[in-house]
Protein backbone atom coordinates (compact mmCIF):
# COMPACT_ATOMS: atom_id res chain seq x y z
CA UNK A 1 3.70 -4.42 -28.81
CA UNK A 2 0.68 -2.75 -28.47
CA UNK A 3 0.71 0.73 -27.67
CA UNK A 4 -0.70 3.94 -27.85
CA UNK A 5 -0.54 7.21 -29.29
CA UNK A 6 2.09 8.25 -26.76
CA UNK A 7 3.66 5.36 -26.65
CA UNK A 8 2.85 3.60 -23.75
CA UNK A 9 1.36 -0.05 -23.92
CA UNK A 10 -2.22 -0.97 -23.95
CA UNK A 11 -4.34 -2.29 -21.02
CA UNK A 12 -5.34 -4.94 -22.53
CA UNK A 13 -2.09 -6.61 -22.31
CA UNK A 14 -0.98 -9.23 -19.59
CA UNK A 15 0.13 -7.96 -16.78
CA UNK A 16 3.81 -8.64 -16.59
CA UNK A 17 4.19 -7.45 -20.50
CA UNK A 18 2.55 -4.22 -18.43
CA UNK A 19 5.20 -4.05 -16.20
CA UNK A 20 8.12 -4.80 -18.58
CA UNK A 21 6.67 -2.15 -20.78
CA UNK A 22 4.81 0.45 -19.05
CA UNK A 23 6.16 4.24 -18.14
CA UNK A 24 8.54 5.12 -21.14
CA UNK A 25 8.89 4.74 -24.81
CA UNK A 26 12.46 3.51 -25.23
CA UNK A 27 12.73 5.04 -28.73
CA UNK A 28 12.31 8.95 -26.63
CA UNK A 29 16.05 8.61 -25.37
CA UNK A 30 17.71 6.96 -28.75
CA UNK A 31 17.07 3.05 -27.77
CA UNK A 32 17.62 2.84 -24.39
CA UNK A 33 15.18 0.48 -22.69
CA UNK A 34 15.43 2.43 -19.14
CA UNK A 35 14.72 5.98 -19.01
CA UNK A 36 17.53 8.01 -17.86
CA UNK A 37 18.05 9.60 -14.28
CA UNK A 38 17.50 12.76 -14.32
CA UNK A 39 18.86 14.74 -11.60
CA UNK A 40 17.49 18.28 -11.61
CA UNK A 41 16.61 21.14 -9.31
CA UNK A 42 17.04 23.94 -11.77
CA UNK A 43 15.42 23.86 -15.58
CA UNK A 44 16.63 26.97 -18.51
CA UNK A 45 13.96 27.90 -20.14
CA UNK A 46 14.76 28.91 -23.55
CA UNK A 47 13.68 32.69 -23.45
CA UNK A 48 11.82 34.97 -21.35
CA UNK A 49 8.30 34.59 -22.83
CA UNK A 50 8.16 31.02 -22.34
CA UNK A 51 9.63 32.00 -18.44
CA UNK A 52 6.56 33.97 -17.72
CA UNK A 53 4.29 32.09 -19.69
CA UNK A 54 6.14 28.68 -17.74
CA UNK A 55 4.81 27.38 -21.47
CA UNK A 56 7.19 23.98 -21.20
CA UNK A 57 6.62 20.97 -19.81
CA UNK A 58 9.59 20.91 -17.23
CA UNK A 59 9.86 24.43 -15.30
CA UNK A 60 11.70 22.95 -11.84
CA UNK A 61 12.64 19.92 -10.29
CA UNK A 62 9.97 19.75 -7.65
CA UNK A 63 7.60 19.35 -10.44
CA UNK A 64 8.37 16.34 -12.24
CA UNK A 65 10.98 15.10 -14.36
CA UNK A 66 11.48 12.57 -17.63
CA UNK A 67 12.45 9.84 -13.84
CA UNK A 68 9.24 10.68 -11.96
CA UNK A 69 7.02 10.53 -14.99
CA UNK A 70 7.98 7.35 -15.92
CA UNK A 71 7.08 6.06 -13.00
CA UNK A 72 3.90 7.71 -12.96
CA UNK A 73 2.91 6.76 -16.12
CA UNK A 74 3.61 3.27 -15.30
CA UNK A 75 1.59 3.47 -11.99
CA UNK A 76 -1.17 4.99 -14.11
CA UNK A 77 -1.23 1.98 -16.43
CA UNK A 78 -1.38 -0.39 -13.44
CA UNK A 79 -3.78 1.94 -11.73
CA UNK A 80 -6.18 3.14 -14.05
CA UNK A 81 -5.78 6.43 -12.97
CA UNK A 82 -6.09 10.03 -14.52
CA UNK A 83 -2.46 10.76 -12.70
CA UNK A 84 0.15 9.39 -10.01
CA UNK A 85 2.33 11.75 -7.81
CA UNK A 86 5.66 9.95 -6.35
CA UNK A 87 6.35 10.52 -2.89
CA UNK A 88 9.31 10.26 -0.41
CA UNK A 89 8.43 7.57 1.58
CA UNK A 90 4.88 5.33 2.20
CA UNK A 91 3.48 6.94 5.47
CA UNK A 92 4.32 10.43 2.78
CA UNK A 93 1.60 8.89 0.37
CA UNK A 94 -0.99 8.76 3.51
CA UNK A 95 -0.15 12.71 4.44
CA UNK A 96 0.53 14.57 1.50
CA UNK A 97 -3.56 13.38 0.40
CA UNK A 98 -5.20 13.47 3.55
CA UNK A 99 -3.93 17.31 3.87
CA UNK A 100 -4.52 17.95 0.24
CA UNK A 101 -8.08 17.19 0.93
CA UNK A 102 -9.38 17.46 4.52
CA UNK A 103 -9.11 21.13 6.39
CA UNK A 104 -10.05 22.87 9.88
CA UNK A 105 -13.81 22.19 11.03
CA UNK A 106 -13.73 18.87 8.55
CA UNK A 107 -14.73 14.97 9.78
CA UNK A 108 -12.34 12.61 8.99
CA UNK A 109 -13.41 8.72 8.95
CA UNK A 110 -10.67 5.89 9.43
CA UNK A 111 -10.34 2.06 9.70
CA UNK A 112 -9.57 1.55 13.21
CA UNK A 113 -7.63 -1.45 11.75
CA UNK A 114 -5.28 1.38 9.94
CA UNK A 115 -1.62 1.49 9.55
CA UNK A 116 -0.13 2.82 12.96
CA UNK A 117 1.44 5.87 11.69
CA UNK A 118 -1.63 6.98 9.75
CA UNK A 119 -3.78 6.90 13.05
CA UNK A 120 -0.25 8.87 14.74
CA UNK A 121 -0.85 11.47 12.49
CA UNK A 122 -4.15 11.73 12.59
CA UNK A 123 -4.32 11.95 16.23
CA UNK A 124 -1.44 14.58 15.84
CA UNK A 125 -1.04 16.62 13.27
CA UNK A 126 -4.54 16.62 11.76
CA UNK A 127 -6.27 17.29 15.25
CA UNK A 128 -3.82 20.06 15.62
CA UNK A 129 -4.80 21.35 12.95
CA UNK A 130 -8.43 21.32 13.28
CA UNK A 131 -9.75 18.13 11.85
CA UNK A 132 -12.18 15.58 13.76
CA UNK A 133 -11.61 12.26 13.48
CA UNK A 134 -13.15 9.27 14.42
CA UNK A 135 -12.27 5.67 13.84
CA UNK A 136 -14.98 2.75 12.95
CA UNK A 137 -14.75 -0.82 12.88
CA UNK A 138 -13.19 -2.58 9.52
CA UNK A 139 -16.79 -4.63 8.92
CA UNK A 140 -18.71 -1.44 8.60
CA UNK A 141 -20.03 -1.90 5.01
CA UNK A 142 -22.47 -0.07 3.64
CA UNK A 143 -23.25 0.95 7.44
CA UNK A 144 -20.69 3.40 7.99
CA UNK A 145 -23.88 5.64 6.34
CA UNK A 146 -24.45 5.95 9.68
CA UNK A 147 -21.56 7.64 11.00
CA UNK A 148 -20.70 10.22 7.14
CA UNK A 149 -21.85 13.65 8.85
CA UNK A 150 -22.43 16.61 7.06
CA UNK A 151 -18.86 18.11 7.66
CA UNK A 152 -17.57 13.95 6.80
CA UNK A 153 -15.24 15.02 3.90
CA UNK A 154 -13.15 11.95 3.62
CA UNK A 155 -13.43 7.88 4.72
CA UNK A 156 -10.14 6.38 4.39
CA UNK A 157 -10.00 2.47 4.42
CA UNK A 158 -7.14 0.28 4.40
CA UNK A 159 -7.75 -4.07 3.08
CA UNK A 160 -6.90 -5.56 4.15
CA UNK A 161 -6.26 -4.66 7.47
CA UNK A 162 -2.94 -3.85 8.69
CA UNK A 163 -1.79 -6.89 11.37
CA UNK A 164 -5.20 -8.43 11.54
CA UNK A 165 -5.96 -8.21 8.09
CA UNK A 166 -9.79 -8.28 8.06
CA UNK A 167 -11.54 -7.15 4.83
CA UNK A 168 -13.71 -4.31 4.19
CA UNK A 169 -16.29 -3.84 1.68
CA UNK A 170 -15.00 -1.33 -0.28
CA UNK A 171 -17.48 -0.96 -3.22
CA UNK A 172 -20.54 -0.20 -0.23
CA UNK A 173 -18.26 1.99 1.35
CA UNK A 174 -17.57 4.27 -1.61
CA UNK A 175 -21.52 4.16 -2.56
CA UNK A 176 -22.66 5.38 0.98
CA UNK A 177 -19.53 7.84 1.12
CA UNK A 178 -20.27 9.16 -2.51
CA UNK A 179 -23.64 9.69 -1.72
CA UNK A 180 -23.00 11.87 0.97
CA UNK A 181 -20.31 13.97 -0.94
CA UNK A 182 -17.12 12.75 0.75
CA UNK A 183 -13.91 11.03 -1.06
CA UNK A 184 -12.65 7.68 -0.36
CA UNK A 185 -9.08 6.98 -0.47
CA UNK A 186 -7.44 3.57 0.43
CA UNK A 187 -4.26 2.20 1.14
CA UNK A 188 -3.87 -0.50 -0.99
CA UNK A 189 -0.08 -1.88 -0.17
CA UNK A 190 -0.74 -5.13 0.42
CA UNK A 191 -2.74 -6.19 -2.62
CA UNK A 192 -0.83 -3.92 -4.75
CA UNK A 193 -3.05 -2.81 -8.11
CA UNK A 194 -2.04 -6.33 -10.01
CA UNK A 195 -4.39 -7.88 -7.35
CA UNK A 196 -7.12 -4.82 -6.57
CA UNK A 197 -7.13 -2.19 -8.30
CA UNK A 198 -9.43 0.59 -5.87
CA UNK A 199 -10.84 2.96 -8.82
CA UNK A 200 -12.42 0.29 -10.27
CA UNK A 201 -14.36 -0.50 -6.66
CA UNK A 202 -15.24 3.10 -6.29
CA UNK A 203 -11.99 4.34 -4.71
CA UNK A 204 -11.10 8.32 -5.43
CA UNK A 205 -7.86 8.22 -4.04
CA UNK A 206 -5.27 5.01 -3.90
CA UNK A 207 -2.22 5.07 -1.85
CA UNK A 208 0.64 2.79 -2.27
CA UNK A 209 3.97 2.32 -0.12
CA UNK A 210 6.56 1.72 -3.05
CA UNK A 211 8.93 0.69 -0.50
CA UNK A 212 7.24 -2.83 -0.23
CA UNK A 213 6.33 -4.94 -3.30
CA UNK A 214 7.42 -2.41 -5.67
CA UNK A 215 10.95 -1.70 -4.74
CA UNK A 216 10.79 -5.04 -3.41
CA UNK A 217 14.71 -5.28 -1.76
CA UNK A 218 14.29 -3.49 1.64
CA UNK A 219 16.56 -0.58 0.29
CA UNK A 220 14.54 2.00 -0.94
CA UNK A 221 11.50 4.29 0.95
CA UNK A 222 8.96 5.46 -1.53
CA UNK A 223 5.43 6.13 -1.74
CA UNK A 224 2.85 6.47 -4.82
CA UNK A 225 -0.55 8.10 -4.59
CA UNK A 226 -2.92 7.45 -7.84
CA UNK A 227 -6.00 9.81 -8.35
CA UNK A 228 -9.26 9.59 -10.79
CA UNK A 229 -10.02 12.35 -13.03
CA UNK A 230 -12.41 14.76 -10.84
CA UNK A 231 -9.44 14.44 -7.52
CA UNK A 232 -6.50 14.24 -9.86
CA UNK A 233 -5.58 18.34 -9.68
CA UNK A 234 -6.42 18.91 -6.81
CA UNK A 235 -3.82 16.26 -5.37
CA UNK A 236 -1.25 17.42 -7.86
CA UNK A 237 -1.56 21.17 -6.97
CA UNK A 238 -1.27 20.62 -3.77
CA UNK A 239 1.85 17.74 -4.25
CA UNK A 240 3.15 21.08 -5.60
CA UNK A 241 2.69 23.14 -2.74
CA UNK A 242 4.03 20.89 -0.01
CA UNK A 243 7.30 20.07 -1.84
CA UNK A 244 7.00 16.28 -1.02
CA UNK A 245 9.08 15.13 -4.29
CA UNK A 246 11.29 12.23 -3.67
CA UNK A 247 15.10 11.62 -5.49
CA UNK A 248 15.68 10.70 -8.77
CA UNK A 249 17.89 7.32 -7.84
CA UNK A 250 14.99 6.02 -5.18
CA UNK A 251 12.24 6.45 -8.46
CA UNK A 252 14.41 4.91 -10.84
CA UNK A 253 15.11 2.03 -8.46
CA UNK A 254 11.14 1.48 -7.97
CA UNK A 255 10.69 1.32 -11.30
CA UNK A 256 13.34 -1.06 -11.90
CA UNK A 257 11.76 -3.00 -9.70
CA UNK A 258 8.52 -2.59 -10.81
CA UNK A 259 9.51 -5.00 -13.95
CA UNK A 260 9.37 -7.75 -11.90
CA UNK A 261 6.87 -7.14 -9.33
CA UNK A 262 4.45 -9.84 -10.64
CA UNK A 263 6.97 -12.86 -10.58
CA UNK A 264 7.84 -11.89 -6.84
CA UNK A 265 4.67 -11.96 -5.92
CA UNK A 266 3.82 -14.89 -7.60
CA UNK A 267 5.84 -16.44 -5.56
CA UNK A 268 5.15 -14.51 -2.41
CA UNK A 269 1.43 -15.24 -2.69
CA UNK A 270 2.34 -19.46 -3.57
CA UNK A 271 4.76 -19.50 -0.42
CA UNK A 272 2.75 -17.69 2.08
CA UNK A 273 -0.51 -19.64 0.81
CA UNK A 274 1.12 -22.93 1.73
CA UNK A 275 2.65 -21.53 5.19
CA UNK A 276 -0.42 -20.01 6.00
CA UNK A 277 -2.50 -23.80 5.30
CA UNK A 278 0.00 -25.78 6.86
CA UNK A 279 -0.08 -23.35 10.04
CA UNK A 280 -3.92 -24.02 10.26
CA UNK A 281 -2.92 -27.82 11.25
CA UNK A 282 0.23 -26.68 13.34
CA UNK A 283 -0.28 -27.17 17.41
CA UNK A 284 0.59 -23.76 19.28
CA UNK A 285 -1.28 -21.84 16.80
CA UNK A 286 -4.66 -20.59 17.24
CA UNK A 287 -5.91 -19.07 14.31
CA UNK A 288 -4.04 -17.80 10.80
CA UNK A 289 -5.46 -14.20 9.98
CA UNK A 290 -4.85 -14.50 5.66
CA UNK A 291 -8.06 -13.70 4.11
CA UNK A 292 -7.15 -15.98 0.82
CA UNK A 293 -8.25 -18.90 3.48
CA UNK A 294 -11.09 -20.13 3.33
CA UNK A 295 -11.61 -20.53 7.20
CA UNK A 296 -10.98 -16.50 7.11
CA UNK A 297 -14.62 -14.71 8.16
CA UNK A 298 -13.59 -12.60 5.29
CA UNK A 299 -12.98 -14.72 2.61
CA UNK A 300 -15.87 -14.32 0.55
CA UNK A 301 -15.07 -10.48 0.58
CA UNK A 302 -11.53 -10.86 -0.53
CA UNK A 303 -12.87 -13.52 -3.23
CA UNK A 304 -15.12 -11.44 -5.02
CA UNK A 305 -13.29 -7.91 -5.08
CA UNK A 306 -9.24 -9.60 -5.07
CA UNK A 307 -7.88 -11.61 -8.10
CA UNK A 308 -4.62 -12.69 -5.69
CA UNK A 309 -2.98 -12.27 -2.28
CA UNK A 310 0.37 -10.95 -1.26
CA UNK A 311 2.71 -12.80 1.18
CA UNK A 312 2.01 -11.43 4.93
CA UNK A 313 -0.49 -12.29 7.37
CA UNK A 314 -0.40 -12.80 10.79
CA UNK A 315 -0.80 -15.81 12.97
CA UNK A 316 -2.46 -16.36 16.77
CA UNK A 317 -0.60 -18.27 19.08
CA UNK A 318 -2.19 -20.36 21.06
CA UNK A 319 -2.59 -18.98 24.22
CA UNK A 320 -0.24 -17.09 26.65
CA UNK A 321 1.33 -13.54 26.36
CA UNK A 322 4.38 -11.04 25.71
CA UNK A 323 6.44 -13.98 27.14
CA UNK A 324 5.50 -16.61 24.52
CA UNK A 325 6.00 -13.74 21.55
CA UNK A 326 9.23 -12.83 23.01
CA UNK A 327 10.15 -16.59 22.68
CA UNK A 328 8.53 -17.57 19.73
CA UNK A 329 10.31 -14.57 17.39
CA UNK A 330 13.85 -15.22 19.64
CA UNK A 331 13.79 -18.55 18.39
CA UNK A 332 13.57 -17.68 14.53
CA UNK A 333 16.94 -18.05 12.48
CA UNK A 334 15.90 -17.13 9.06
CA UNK A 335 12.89 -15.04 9.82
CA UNK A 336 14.64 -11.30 10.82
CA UNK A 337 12.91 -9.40 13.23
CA UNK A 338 12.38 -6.08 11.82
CA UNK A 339 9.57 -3.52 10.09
CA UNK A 340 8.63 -2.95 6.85
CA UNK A 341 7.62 -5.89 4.63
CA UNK A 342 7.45 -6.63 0.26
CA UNK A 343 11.27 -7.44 0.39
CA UNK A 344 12.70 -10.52 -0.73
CA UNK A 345 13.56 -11.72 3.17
CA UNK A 346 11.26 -13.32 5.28
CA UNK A 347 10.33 -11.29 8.01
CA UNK A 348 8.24 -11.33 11.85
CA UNK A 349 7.26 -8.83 14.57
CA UNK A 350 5.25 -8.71 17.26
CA UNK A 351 1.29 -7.22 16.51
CA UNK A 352 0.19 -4.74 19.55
CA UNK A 353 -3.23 -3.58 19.51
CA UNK A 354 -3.33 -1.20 22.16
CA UNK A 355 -3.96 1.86 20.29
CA UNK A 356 -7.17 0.41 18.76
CA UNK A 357 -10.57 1.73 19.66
CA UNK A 358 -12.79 -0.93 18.61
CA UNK A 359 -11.05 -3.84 15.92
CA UNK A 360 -9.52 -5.41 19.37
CA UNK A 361 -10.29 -8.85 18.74
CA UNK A 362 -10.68 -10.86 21.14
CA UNK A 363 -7.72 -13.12 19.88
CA UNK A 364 -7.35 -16.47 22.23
CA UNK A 365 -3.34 -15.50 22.21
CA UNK A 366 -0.30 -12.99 21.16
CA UNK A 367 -0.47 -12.27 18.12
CA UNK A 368 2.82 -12.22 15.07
CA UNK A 369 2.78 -10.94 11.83
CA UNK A 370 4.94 -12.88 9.18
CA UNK A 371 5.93 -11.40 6.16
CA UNK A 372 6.75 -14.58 3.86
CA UNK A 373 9.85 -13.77 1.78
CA UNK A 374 11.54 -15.85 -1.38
CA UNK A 375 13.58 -18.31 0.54
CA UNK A 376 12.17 -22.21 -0.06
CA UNK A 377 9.40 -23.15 2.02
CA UNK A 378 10.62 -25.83 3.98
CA UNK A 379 13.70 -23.82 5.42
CA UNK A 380 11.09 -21.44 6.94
CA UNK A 381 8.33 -23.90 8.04
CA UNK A 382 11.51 -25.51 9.91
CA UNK A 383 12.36 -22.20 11.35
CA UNK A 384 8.78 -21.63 12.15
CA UNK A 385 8.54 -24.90 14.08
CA UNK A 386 11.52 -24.03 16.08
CA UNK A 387 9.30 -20.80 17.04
CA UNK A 388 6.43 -22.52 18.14
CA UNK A 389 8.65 -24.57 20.16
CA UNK A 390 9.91 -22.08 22.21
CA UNK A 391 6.51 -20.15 22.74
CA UNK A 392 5.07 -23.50 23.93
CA UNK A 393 8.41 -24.03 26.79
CA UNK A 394 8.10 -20.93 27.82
């Protein structure tokens, strides 16, 4: 196994021998191939010069422990990054940077196509506290240089997009952003770093909600958030200062899961690939939004920056309104109706659009977002069918 000087396995390795390997040196805790769980608020130190001094690598539980390191190690591998923090919950890894690095009298720039509770606490919190923000339109490019203004200190992207997955062009919007002095983070859940990895594009800051692909069984609410070397302390010092650490049992189950991440979504990106073609030929249905199709206006984007797709994307049904939604996700008897996505279920919801300010479409019909889980194929292009069945009666 190839490794380095602390242990931890090279880059250059495939990725699942990555993820099998990466985040701890079994031989540190006398064999054992998992690190242990270490639950900890309080840490002795072992006199009162090294107290002061805080000259030891564990001083309190809020700070890290031999759980949360792993982890971040391990996200570091995958990432590329100078250092991870581990967070209680996804929307956490979206806050805990955006108020390590924007302040009062600063311009903040988002994808209008972002995750709804990042716009909610933008238009919340962060205007409360003094922050402008202003949303622009997920095909900006390179001419978002337009709208960086001299107080612009971040541009926060998110690609693909969340529900309507269009694709932005990361690398031109990290050169125009860079040029004007502002940081770039992006959320980067559903391509998770096996299929983009955002420092190499230019990226400062990635965000990742754990609780999808990672954890990958709908029971566990974690986020990551992955810095380069020139953002990395300020993000950490200021992880410090708000608290946000998440439990010991939640970390150790992402990284169990972790291991095999890249065989799930092998087969998440196989099944939703053929769902997502086959829906292109189905009658009731519109348009498939899944950049990894070719008909996608996107698809050269996602082509030349992604080396894989996950399994969600949205679909456009054929005409009609809440009343054909309503009946199409009624109808479903393996799909569940319910949030989050990355889990081994298949899951639907309905996509509103009504906070956006200018990614509205037009779409020729209601739109639904299907998260494509590990059950076989046919069972859910059966329960599918029975959908668009009931969308087109009612």
């Amino acid at each position: 196994m190839a490794k380095d000087g602390n242990g931890q396995v090279s880059g250059k390795l495939g990725i699942n021998t990555r993820l099998a390997h990466s985040g701890n040196n079994p031989h540190d805790y006398f064999g054992f191939v998992n690190p242990p769980v270490v639950h900890a608020s309080t840490v002795l130190f072992r006199d009162a010069a090294s107290m002061a001094a805080r000259s030891q690598k564990y001083t309190y539980g809020t700070r890290g422990t031999p759980t949360t390191d792993a982890l971040a190690q391990a996200i570091d591998t995958l990432e590329g990054s100078a250092g991870t923090i581990v967070v209680p919950s996804g929307l956490a890894a979206v806050t805990v940077p955006l108020l390590a690095f924007v302040s009062a009298g600063d311009h903040l720039l988002i994808v209008d196509s972002v995750y709804h509770p990042t716009r909610n606490f933008a238009d919340t919190m962060l205007k409360r506290l003094g922050v402008e923000v202003e949303y622009y339109a997920p095909d900006a490019g390179a001419v978002i240089a337009a709208l960086i203004r001299p107080n612009t200190k971040v541009v926060f992207t998110e690609s693909p997009a969340s529900n309507t997955f269009e694709v932005q062009d990361i690398p031109a919007i990290a050169k125009a952003a860079h040029a004007a002095g502002a940081i770039v983070m992006m959320d980067n859940t559903w391509a998770t770093p096996l299929y983009f990895r955002p420092l190499d594009h230019g990226v400062d800051i990635s965000i990742h909600a754990a609780t999808k692909y990672p954890a990958g069984h709908s029971d566990v609410l974690l986020g990551t958030v992955s810095a380069n070397e020139s953002h990395w302390k300020q993000l950490y010092e200021s992880f410090c200062t708000l608290g946000c650490c998440a439990g010991p049992d939640d970390v150790y189950q992402v990284l169990r899961g972790l291991r095999t991440m890249g065989v799930r979504l092998e087969h998440h990106q196989r099944s939703a690939l053929t769902i997502a073609s086959w829906l292109e030929g189905q009658n009731g249905v519109a348009r498939v939004l899944h950049p990894a199709l070719p008909s996608h206006p996107d698809h050269g984007l996602w082509k030349r920056d992604f080396s894989g797709s996950s399994g969600i994307f949205s679909i456009v049904l054929a005409g009609g309104g809440q009343k054909q939604q309503h009946a199409f996700l009624d109808a479903l008897r393996i799909f569940g109706l319910g949030y989050s996505w990355g889990g081994y279920e298949s899951l639907a919801v309905p996509v509103w659009l009504g906070d956006r300010v200018v990614a509205k479409g037009p779409y020729d019909g209601p739109l639904i977002r299907l998260q494509i889980g590990l059950e076989d194929v046919e069972d859910l292009k059966t329960d599918i069918l029975r959908g668009l069945t009931a969308a087109a009666a009612a």
